[in-house]
PDB file of N, CA and C in Angstrom:
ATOM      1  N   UNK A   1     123.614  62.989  72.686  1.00  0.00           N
ATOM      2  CA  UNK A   1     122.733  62.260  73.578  1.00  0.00           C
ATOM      3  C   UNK A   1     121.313  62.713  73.304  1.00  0.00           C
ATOM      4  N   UNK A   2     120.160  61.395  73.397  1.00  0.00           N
ATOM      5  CA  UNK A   2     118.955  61.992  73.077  1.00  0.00           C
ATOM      6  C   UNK A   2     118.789  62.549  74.517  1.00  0.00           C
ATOM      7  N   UNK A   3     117.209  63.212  74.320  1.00  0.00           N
ATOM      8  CA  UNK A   3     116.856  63.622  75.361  1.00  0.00           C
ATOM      9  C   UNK A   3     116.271  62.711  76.172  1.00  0.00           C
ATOM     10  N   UNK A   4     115.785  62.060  75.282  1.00  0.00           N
ATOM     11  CA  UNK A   4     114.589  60.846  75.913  1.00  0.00           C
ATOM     12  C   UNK A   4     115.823  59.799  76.705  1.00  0.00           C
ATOM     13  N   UNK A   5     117.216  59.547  76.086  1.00  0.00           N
ATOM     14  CA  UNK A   5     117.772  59.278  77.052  1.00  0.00           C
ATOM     15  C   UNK A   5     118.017  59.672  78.543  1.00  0.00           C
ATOM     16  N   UNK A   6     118.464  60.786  78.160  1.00  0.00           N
ATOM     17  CA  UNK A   6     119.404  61.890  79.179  1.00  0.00           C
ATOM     18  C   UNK A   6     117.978  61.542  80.542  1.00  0.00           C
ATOM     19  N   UNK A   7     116.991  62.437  79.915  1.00  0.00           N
ATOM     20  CA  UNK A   7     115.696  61.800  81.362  1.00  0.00           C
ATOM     21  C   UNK A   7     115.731  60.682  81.603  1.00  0.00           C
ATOM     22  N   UNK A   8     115.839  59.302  81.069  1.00  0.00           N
ATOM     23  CA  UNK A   8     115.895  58.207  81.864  1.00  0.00           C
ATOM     24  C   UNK A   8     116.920  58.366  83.089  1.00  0.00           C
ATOM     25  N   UNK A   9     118.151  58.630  82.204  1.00  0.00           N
ATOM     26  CA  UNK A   9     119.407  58.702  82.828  1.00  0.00           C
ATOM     27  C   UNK A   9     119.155  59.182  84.314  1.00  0.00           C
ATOM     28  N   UNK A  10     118.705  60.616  84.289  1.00  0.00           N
ATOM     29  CA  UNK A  10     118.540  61.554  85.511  1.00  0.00           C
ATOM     30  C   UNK A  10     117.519  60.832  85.846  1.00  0.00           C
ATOM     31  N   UNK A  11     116.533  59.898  85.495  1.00  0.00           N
ATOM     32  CA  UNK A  11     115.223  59.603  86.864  1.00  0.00           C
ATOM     33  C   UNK A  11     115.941  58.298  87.325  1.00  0.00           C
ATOM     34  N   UNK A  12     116.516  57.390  86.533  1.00  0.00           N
ATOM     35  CA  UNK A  12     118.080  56.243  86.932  1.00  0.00           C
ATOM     36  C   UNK A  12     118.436  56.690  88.356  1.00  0.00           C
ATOM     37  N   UNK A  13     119.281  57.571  88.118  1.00  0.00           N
ATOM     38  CA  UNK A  13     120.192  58.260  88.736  1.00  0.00           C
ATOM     39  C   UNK A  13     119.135  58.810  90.585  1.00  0.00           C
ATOM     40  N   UNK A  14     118.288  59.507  89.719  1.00  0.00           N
ATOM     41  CA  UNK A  14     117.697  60.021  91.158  1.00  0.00           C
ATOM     42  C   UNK A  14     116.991  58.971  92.259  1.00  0.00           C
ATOM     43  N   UNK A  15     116.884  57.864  91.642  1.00  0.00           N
ATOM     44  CA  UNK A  15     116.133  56.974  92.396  1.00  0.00           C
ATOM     45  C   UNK A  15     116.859  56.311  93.340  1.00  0.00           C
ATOM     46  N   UNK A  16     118.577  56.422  93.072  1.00  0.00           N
ATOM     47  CA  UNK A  16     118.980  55.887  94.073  1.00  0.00           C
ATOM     48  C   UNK A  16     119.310  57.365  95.087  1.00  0.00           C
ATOM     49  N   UNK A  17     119.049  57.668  96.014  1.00  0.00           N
ATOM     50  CA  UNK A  17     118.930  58.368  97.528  1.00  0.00           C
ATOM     51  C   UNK A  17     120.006  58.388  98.391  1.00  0.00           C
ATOM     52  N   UNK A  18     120.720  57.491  98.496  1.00  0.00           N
ATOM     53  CA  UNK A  18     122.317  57.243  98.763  1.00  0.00           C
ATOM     54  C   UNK A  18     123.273  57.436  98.056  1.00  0.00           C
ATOM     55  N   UNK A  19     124.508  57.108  98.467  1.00  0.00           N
ATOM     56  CA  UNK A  19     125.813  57.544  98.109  1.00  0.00           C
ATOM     57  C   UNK A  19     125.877  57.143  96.833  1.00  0.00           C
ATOM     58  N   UNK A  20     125.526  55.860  96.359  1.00  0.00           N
ATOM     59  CA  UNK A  20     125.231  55.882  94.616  1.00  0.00           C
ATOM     60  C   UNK A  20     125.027  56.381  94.133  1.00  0.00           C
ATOM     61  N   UNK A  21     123.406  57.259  94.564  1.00  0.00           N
ATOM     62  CA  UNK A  21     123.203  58.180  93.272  1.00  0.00           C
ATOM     63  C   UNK A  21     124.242  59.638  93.282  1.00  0.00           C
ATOM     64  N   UNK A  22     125.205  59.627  94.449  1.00  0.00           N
ATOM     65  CA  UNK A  22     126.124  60.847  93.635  1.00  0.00           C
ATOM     66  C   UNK A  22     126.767  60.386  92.909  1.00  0.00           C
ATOM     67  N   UNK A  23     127.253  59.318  93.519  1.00  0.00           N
ATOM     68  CA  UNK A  23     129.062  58.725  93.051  1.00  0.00           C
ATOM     69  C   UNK A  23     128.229  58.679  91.467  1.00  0.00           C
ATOM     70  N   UNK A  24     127.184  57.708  91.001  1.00  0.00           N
ATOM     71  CA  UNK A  24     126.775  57.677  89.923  1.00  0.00           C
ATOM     72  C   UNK A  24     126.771  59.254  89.440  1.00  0.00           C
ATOM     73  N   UNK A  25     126.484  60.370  89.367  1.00  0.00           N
ATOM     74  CA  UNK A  25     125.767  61.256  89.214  1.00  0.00           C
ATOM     75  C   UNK A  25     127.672  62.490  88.377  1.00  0.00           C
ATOM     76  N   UNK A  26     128.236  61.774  89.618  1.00  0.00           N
ATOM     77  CA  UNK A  26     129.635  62.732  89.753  1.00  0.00           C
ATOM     78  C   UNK A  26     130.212  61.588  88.123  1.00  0.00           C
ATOM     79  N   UNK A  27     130.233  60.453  88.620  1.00  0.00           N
ATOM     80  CA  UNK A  27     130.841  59.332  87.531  1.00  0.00           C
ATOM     81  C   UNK A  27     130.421  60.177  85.994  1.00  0.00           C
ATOM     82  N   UNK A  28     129.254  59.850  85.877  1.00  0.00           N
ATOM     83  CA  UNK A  28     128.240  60.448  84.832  1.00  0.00           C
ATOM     84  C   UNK A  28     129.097  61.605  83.991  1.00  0.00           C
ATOM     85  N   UNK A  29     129.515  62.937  84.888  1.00  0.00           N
ATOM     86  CA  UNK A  29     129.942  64.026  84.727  1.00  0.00           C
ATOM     87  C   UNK A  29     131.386  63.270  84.075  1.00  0.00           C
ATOM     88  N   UNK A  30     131.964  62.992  84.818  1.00  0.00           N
ATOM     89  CA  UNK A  30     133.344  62.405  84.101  1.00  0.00           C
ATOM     90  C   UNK A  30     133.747  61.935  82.830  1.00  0.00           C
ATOM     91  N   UNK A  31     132.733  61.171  82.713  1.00  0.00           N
ATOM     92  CA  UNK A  31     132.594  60.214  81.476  1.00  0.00           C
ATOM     93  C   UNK A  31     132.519  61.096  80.514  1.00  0.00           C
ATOM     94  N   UNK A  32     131.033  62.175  80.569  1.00  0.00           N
ATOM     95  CA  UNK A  32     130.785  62.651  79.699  1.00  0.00           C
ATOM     96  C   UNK A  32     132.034  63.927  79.126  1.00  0.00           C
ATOM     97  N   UNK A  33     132.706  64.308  80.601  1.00  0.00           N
ATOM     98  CA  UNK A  33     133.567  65.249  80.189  1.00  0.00           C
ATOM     99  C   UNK A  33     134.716  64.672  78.815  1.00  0.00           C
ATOM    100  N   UNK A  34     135.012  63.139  78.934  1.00  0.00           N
ATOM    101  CA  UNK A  34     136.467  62.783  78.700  1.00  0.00           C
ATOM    102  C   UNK A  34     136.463  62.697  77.224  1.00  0.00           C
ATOM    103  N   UNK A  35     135.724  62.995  76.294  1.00  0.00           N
ATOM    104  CA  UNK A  35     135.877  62.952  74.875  1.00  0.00           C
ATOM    105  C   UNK A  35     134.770  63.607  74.578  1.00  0.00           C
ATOM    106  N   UNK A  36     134.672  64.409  73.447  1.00  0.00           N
ATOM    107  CA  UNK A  36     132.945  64.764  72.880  1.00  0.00           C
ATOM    108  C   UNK A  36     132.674  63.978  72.009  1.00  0.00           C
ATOM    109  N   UNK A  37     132.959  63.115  71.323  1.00  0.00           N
ATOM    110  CA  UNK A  37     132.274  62.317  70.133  1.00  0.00           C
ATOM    111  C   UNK A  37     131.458  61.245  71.548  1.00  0.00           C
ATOM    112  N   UNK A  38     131.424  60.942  72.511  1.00  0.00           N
ATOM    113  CA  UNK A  38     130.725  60.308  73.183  1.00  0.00           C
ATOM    114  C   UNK A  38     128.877  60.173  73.345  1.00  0.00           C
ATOM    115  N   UNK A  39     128.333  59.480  73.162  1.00  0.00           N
ATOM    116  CA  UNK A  39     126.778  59.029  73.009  1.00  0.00           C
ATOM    117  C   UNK A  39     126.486  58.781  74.207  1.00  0.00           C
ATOM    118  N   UNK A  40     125.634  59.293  75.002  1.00  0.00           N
ATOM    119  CA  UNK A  40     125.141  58.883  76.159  1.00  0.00           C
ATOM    120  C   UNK A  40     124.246  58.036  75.933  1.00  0.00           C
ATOM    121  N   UNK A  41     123.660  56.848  76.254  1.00  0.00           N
ATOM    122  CA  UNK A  41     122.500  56.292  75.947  1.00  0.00           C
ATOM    123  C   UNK A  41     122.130  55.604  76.738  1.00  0.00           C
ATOM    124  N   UNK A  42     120.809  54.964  76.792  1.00  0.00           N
ATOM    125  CA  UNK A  42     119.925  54.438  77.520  1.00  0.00           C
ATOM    126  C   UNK A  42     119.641  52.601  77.188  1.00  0.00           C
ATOM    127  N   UNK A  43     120.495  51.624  77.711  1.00  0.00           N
ATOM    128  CA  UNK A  43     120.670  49.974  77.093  1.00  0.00           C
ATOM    129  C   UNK A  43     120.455  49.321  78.414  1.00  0.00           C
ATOM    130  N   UNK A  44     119.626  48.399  78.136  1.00  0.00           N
ATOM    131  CA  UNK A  44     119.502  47.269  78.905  1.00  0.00           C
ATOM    132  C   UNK A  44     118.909  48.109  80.474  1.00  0.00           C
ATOM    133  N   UNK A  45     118.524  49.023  80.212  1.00  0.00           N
ATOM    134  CA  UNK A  45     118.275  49.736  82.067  1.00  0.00           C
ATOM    135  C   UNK A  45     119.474  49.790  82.395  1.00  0.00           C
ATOM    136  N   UNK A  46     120.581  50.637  81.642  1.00  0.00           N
ATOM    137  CA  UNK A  46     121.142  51.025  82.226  1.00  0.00           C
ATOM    138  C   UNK A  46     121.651  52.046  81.311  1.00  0.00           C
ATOM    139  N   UNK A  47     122.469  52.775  82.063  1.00  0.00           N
ATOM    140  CA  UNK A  47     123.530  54.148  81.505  1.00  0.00           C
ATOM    141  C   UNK A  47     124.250  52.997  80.550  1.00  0.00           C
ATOM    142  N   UNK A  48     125.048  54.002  79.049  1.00  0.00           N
ATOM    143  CA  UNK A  48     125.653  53.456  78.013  1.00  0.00           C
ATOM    144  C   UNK A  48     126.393  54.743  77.456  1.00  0.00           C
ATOM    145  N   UNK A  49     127.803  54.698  77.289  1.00  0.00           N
ATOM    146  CA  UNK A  49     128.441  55.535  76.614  1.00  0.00           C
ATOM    147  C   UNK A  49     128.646  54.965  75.083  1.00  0.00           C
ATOM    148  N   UNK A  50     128.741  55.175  73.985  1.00  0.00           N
ATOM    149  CA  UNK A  50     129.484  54.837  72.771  1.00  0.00           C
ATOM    150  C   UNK A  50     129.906  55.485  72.339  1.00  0.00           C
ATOM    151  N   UNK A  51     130.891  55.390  71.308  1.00  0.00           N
ATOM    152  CA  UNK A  51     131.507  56.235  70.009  1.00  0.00           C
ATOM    153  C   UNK A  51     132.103  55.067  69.287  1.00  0.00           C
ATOM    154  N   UNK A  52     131.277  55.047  68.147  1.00  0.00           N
ATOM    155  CA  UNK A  52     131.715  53.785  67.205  1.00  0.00           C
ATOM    156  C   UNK A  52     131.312  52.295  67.937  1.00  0.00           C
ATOM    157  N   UNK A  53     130.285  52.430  68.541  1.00  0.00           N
ATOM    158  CA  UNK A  53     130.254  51.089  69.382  1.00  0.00           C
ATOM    159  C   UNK A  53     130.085  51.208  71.012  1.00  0.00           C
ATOM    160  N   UNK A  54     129.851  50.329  71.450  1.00  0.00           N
ATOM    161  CA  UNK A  54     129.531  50.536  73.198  1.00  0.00           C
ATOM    162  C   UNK A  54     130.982  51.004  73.835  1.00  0.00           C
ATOM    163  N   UNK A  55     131.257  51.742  74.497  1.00  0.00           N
ATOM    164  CA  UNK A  55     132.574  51.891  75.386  1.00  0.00           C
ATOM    165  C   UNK A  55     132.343  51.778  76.584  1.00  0.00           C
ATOM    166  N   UNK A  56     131.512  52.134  77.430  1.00  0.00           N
ATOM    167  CA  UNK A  56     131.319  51.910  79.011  1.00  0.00           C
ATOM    168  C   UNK A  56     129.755  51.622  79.686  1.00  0.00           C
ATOM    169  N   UNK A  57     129.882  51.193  80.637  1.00  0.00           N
ATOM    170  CA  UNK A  57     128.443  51.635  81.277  1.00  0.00           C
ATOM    171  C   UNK A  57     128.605  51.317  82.687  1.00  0.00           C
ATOM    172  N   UNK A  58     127.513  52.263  83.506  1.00  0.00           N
ATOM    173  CA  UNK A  58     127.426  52.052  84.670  1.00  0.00           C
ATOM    174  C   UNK A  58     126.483  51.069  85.700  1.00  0.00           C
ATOM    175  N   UNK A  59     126.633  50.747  86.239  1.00  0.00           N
ATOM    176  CA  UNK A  59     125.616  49.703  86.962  1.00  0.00           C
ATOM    177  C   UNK A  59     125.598  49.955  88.431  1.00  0.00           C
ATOM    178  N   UNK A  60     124.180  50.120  89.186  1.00  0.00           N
ATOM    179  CA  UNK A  60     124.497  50.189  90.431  1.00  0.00           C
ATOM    180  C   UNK A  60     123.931  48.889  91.510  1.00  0.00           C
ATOM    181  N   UNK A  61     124.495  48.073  91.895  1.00  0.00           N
ATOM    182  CA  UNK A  61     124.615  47.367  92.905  1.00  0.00           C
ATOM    183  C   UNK A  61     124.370  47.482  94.127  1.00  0.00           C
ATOM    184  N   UNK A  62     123.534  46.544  94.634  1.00  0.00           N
ATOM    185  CA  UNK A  62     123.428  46.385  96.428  1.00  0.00           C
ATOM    186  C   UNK A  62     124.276  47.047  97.271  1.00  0.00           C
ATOM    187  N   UNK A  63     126.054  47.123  96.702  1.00  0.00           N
ATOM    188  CA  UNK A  63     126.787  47.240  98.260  1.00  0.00           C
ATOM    189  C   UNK A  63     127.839  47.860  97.116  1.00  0.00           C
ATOM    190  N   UNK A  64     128.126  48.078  95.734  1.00  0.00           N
ATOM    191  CA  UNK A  64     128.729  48.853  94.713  1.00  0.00           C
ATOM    192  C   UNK A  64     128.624  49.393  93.232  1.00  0.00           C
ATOM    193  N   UNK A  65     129.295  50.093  93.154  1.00  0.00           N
ATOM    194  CA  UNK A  65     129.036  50.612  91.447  1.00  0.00           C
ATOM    195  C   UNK A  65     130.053  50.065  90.739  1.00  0.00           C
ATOM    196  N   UNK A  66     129.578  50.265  89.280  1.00  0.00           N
ATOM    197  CA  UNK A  66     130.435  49.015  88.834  1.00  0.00           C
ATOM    198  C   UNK A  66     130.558  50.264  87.511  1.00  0.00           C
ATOM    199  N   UNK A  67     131.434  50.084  87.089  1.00  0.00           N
ATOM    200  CA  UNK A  67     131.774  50.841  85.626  1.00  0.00           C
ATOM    201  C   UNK A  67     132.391  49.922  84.566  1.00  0.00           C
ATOM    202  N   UNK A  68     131.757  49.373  83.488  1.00  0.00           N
ATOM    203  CA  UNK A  68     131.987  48.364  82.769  1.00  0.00           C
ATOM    204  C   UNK A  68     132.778  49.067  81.731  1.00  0.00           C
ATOM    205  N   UNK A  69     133.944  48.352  81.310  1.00  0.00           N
ATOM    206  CA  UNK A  69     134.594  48.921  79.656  1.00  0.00           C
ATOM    207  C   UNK A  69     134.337  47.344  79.157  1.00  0.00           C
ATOM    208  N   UNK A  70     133.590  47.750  77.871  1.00  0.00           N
ATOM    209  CA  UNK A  70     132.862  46.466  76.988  1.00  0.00           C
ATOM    210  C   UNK A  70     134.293  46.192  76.563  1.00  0.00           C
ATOM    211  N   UNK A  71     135.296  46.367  75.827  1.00  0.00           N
ATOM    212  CA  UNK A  71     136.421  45.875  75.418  1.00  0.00           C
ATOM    213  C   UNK A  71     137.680  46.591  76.489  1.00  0.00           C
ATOM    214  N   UNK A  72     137.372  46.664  78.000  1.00  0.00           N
ATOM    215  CA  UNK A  72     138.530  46.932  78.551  1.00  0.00           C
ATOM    216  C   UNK A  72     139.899  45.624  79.018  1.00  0.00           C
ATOM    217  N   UNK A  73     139.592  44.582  78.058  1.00  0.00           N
ATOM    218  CA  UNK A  73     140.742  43.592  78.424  1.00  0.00           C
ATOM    219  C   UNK A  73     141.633  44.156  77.606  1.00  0.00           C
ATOM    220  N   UNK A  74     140.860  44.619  75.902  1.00  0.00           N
ATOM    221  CA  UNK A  74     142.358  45.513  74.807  1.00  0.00           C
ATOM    222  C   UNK A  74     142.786  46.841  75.314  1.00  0.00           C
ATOM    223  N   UNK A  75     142.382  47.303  76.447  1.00  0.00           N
ATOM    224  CA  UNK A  75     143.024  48.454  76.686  1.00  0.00           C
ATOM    225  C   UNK A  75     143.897  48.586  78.365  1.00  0.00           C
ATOM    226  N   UNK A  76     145.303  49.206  77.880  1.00  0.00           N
ATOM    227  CA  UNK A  76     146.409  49.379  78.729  1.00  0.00           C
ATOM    228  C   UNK A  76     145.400  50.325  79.703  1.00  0.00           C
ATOM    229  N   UNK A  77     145.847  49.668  81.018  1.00  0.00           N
ATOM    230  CA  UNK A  77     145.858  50.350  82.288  1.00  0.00           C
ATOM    231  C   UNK A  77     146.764  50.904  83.088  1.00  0.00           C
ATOM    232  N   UNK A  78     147.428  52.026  82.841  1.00  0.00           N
ATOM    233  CA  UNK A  78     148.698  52.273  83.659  1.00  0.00           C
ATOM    234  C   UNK A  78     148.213  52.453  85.022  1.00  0.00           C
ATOM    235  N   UNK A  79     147.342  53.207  85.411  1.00  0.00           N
ATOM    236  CA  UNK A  79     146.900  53.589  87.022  1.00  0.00           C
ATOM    237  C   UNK A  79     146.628  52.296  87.362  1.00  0.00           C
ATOM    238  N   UNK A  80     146.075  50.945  86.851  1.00  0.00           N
ATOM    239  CA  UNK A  80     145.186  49.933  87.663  1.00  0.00           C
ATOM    240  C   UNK A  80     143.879  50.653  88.113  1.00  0.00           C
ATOM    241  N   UNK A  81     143.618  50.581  87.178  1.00  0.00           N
ATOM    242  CA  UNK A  81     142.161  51.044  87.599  1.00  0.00           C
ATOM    243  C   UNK A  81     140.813  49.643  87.398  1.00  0.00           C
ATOM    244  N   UNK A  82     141.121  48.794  86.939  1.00  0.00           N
ATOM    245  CA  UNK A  82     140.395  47.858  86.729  1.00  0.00           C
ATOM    246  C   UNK A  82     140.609  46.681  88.207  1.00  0.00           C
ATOM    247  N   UNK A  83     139.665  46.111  88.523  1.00  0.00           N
ATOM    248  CA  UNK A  83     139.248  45.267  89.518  1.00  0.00           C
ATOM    249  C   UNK A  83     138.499  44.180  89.340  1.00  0.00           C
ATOM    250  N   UNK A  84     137.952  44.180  88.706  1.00  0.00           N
ATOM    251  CA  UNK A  84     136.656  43.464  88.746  1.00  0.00           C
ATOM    252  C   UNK A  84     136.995  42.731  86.654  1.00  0.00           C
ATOM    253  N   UNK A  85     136.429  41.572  87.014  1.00  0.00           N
ATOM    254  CA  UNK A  85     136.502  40.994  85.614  1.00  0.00           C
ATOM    255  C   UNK A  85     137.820  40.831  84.996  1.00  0.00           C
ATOM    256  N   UNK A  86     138.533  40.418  85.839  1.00  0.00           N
ATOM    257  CA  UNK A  86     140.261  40.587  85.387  1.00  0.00           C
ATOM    258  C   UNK A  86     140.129  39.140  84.263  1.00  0.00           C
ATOM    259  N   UNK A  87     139.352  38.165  84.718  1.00  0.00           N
ATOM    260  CA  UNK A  87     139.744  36.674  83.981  1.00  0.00           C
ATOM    261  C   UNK A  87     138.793  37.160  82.919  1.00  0.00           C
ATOM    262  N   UNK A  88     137.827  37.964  82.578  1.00  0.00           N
ATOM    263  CA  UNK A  88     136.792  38.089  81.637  1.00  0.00           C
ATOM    264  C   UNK A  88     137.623  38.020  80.211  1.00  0.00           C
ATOM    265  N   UNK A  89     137.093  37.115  79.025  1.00  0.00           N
ATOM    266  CA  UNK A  89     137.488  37.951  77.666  1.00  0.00           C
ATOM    267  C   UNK A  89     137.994  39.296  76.851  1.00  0.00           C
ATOM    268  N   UNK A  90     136.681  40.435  77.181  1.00  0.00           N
ATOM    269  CA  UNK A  90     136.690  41.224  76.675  1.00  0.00           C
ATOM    270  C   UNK A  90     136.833  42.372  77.915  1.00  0.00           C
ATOM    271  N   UNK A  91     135.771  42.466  78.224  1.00  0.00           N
ATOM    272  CA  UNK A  91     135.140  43.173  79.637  1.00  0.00           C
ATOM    273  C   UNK A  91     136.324  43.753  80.615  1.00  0.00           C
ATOM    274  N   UNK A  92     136.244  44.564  80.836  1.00  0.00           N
ATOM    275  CA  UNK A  92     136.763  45.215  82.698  1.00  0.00           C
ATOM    276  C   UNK A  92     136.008  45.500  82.998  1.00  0.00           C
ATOM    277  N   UNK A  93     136.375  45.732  84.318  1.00  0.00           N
ATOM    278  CA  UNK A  93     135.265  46.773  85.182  1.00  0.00           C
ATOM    279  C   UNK A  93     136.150  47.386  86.663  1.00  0.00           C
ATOM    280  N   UNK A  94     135.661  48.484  86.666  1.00  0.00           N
ATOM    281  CA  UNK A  94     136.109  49.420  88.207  1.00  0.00           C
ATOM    282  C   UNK A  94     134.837  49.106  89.483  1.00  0.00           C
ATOM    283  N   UNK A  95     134.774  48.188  90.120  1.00  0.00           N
ATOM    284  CA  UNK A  95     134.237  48.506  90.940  1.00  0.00           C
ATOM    285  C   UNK A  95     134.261  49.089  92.276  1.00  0.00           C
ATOM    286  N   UNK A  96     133.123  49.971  92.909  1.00  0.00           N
ATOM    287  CA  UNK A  96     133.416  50.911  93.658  1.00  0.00           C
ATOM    288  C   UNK A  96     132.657  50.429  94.529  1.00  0.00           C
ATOM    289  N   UNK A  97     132.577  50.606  95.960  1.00  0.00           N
ATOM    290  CA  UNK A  97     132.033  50.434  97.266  1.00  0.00           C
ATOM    291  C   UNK A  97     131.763  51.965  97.875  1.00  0.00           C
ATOM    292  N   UNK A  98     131.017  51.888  98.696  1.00  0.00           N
ATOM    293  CA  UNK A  98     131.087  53.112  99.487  1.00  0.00           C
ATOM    294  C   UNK A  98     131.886  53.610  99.938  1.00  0.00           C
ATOM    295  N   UNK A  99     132.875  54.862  99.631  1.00  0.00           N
ATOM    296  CA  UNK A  99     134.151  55.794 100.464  1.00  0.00           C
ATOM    297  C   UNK A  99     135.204  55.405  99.824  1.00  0.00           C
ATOM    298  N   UNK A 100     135.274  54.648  98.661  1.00  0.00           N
ATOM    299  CA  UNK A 100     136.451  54.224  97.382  1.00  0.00           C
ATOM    300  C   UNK A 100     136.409  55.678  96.621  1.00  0.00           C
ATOM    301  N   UNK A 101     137.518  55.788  96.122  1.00  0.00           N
ATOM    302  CA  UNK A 101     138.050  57.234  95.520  1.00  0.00           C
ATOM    303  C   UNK A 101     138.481  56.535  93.841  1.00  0.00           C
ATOM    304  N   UNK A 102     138.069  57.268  93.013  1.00  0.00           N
ATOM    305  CA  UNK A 102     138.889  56.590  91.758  1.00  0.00           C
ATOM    306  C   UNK A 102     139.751  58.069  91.174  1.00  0.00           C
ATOM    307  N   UNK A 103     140.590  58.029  90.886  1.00  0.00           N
ATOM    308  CA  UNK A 103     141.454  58.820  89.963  1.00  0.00           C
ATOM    309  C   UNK A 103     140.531  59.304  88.552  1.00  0.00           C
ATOM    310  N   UNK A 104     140.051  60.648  88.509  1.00  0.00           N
ATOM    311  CA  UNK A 104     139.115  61.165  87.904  1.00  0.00           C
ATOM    312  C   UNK A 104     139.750  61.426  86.427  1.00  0.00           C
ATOM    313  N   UNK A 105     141.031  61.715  86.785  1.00  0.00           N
ATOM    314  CA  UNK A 105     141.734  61.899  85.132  1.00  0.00           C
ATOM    315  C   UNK A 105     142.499  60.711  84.495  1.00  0.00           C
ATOM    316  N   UNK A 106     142.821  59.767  85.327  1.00  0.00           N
ATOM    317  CA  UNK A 106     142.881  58.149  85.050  1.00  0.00           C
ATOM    318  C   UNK A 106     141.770  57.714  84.197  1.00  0.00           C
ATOM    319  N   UNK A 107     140.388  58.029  85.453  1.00  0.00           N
ATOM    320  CA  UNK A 107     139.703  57.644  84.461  1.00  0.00           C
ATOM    321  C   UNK A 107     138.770  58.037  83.312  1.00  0.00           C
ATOM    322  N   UNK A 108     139.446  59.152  82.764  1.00  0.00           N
ATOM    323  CA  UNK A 108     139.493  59.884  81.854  1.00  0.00           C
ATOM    324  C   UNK A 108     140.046  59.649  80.625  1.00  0.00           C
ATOM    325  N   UNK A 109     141.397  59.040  81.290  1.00  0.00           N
ATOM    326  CA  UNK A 109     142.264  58.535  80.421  1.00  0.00           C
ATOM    327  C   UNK A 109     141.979  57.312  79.440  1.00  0.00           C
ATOM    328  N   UNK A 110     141.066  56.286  80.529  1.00  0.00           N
ATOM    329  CA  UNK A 110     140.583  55.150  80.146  1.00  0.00           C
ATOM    330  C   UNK A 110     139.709  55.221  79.178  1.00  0.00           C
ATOM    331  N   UNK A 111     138.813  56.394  79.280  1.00  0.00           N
ATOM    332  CA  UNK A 111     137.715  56.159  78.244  1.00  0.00           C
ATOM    333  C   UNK A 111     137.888  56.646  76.951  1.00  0.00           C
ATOM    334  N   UNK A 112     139.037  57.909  77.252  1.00  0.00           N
ATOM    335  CA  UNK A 112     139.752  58.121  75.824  1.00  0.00           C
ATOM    336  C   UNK A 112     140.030  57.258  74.946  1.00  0.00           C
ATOM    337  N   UNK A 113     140.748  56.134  75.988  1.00  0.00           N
ATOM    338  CA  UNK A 113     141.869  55.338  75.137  1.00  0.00           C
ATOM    339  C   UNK A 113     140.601  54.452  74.686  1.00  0.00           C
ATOM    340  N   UNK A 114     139.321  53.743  75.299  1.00  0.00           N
ATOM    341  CA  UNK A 114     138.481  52.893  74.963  1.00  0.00           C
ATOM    342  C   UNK A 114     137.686  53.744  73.569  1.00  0.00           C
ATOM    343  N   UNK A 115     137.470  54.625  73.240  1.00  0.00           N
ATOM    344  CA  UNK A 115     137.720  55.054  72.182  1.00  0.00           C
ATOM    345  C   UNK A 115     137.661  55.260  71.330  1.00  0.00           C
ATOM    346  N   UNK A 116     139.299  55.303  71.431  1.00  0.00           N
ATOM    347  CA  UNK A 116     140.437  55.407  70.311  1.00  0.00           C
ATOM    348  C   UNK A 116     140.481  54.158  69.612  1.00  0.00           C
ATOM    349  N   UNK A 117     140.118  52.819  70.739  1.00  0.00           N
ATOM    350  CA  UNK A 117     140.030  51.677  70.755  1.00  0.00           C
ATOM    351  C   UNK A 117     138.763  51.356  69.429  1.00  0.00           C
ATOM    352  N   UNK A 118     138.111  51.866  69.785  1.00  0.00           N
ATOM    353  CA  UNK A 118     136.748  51.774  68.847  1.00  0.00           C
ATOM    354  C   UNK A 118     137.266  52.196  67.496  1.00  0.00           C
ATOM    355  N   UNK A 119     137.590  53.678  67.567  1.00  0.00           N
ATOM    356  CA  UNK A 119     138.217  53.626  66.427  1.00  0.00           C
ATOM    357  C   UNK A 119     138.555  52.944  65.676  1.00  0.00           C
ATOM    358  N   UNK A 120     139.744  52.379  65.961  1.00  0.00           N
ATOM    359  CA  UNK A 120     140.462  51.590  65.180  1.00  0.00           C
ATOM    360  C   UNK A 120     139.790  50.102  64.809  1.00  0.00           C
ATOM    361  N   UNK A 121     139.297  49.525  65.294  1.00  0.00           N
ATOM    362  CA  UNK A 121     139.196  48.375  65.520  1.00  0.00           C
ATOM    363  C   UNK A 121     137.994  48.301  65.391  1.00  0.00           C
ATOM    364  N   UNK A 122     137.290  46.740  65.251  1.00  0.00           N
ATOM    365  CA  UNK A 122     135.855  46.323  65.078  1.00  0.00           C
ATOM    366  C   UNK A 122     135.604  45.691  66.100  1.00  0.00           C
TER     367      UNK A 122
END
């Protein structure tokens, strides 16, 4: 991760004052824990993970957070962790509301497998 990212990231992050900017903040930590070949980056004004390509990003919303997997339609969900964007092409997404709990090693699991996904595939 650059740096010049990582500070966007954290002034991103700090600007929201509410429960977003933890849940974002805690999310953040997760992500980054679940693989090391992972790229933190800075796209479109917003948070961006890659390895071999985009794998996730976060978005924060009026009334939720949204955690996008750019190709989470090719990847198995055993927990159900996806909500949001079920009819989409490519896309999933987890979205979260205020006092929603997500499974931290689920979604751990997910970003592994999104990936592994990269990996292989174009």
């Amino acid at each position: 991760m650059s740096q010049e990212a990582s500070a966007r990231i954290d002034k991103h992050i700090a600007g929201f004052t509410d429960w977003r900017g933890k849940r974002m903040a805690g999310l953040r930590k997760v992500i980054n824990a679940a693989d090391p070949s992972l790229k933190e980056e800075w796209k479109w004004d917003i948070p961006i993970w890659s390895s071999n390509g985009n794998v996730c990003a976060i978005g924060a919303f009026k009334d939720h957070i949204k955690i996008n997997f750019f190709k989470g339609a090719s990847l198995a969900d055993p927990h159900h962790l996806f909500n949001g964007g079920l009819e989409a092409k490519a896309s999933r997404s987890i979205d979260l509301s205020q006092g929603d709990t997500v499974d931290e090693a689920a979604l751990k699991q997910l970003v592994r497998a999104a990936v592994a996904r990269n990996k292989t595939k174009s």
